[in-house]
Protein backbone atom coordinates (compact mmCIF):
# COMPACT_ATOMS: atom_id res chain seq x y z
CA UNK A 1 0.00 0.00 0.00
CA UNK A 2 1.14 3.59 -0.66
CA UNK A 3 1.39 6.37 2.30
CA UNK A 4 -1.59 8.22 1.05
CA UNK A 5 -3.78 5.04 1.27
CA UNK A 6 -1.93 3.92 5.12
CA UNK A 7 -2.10 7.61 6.26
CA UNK A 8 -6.54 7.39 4.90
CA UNK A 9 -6.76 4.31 6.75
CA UNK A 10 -5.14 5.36 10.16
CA UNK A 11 -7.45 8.71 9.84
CA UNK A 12 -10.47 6.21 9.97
CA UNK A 13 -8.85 3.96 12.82
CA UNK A 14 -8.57 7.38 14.69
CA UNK A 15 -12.02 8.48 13.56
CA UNK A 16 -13.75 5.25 14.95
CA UNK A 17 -11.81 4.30 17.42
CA UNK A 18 -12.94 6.36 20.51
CA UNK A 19 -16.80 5.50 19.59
CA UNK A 20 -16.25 1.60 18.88
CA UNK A 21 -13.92 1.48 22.43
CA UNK A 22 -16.92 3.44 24.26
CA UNK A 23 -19.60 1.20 22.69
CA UNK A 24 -18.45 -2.11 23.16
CA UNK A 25 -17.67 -1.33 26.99
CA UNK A 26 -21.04 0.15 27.04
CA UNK A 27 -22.21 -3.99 25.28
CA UNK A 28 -19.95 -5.31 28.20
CA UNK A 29 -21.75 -2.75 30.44
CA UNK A 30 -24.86 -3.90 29.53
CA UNK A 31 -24.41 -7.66 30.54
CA UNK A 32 -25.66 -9.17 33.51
CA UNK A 33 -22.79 -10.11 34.52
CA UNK A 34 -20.12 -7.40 35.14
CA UNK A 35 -16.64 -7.63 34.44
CA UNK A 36 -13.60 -4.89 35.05
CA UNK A 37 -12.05 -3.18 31.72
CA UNK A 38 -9.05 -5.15 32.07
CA UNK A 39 -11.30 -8.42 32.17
CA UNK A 40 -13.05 -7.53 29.39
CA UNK A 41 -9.71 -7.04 27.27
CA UNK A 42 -8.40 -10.27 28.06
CA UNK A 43 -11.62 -12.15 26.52
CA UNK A 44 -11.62 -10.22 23.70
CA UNK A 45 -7.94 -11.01 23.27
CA UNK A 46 -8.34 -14.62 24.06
CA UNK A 47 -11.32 -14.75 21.84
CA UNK A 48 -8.94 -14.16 18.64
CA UNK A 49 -6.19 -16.25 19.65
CA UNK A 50 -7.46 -19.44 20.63
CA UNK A 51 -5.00 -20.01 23.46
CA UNK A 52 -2.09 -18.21 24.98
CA UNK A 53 0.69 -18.95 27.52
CA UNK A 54 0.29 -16.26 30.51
CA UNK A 55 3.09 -14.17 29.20
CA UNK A 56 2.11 -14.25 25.53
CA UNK A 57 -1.53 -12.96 27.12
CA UNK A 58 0.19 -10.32 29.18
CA UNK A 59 2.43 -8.93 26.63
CA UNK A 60 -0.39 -8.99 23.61
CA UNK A 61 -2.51 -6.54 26.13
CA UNK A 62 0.42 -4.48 27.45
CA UNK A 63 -0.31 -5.07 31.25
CA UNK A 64 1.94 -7.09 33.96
CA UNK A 65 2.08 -11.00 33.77
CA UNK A 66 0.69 -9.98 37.93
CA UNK A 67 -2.24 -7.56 36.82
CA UNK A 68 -3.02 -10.21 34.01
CA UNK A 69 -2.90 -13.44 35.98
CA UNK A 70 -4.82 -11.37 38.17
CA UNK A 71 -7.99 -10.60 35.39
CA UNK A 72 -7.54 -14.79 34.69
CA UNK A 73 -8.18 -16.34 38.02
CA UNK A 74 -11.24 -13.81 37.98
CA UNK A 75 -12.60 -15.11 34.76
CA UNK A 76 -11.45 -18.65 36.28
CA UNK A 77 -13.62 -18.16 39.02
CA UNK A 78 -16.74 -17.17 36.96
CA UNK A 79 -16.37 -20.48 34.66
CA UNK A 80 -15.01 -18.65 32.08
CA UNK A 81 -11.28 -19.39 31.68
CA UNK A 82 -9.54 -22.49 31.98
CA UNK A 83 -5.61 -22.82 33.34
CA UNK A 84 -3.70 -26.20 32.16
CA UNK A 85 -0.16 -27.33 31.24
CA UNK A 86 1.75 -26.59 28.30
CA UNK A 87 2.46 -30.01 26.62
CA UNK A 88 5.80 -29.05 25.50
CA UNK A 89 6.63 -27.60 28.46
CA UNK A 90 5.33 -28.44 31.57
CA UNK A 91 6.37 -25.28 33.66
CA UNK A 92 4.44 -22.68 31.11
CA UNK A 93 0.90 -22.39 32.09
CA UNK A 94 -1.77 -21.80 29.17
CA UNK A 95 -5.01 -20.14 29.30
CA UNK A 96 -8.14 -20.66 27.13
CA UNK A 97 -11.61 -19.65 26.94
CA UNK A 98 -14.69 -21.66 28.29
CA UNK A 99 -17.78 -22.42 26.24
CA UNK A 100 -19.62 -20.48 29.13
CA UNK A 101 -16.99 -17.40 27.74
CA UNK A 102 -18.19 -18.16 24.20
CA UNK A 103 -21.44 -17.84 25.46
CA UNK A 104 -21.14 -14.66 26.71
CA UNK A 105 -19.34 -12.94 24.14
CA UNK A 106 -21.93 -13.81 22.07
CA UNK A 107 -24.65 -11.90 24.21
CA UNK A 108 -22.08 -8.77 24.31
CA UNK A 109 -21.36 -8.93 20.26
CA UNK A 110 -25.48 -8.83 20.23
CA UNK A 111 -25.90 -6.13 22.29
CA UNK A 112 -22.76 -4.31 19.95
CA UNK A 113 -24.30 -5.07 16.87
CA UNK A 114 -27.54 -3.03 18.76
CA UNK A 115 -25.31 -0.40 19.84
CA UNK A 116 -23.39 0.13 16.62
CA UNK A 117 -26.70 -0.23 14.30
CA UNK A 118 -28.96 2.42 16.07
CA UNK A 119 -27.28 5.53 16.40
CA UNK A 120 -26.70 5.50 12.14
CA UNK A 121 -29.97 4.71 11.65
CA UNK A 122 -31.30 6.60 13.60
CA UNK A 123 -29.27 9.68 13.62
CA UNK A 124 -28.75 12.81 11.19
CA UNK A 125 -26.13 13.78 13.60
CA UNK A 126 -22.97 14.71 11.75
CA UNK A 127 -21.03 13.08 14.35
CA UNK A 128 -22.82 9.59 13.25
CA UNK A 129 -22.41 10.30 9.57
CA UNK A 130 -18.50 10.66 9.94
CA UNK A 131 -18.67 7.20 12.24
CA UNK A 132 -20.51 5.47 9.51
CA UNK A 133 -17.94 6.91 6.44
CA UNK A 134 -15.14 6.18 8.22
CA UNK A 135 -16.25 2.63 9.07
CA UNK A 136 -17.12 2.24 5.50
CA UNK A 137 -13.62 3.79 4.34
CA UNK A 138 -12.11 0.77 6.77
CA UNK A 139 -14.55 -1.73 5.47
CA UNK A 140 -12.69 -1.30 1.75
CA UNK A 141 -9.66 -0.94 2.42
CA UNK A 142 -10.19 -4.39 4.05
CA UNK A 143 -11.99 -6.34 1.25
């Protein structure tokens, strides 16, 4: 890709960015059961990779192998994680989601879609009009 096309699709990143973050923690919000920010970033995060070593989990969400072992033995503790032994290794613990997690994120990528769907239909605000072209200015440059 040339600059002009990386430098349009990092204006749309910026351009989307702060009202996708605030309406997916509003979809997390909106659950029954509540979760912390950093919680909610490491089953997202786990969601796309499948499973992770501790360390591989801490440094893909920029946080302390502490604060993130911390956010796991939450999720552990509401059925939603699962700890085991690396095969290879026997000393590195790995960390994968539960199908009660699966479950979950499936009731907070509902309640997104919601989210995401209303305000640009429902909206003449400028504001949503510049969400909705720069999400559409991602969408092909990702085809």
């Amino acid at each position: 890709m040339d600059n002009k096309t990386l430098n349009d699709i990092a204006t749309s990143i910026f351009g989307v960015y702060p009202e996708l973050r605030r309406l997916v923690h509003e979809a997390f919000d909106r659950q029954e059961i509540k979760l912390t920010r950093t919680q909610q970033i490491v089953l997202m995060t786990m969601a796309n990779a499948g499973v992770l070593s501790m360390s591989e989990l801490a440094t893909r969400i920029n946080t302390s192998n502490e604060q993130a072992t911390r956010a796991v033995s939450q999720l552990i503790s509401l059925g939603f994680m699962e700890r085991f032994q690396n095969e290879r290794n026997h000393r590195i613990v790995n960390i994968a989601l539960t199908n009660d997690a699966d479950e979950y994120l499936n009731k907070v990528r509902e309640t997104a879609t919601y989210l995401l769907a209303h305000p640009l239909i429902e909206s003449d605000d400028e504001r949503c009009q510049k969400y909705a072209r720069d999400l559409e200015s991602l969408r092909s440059y990702f085809k």
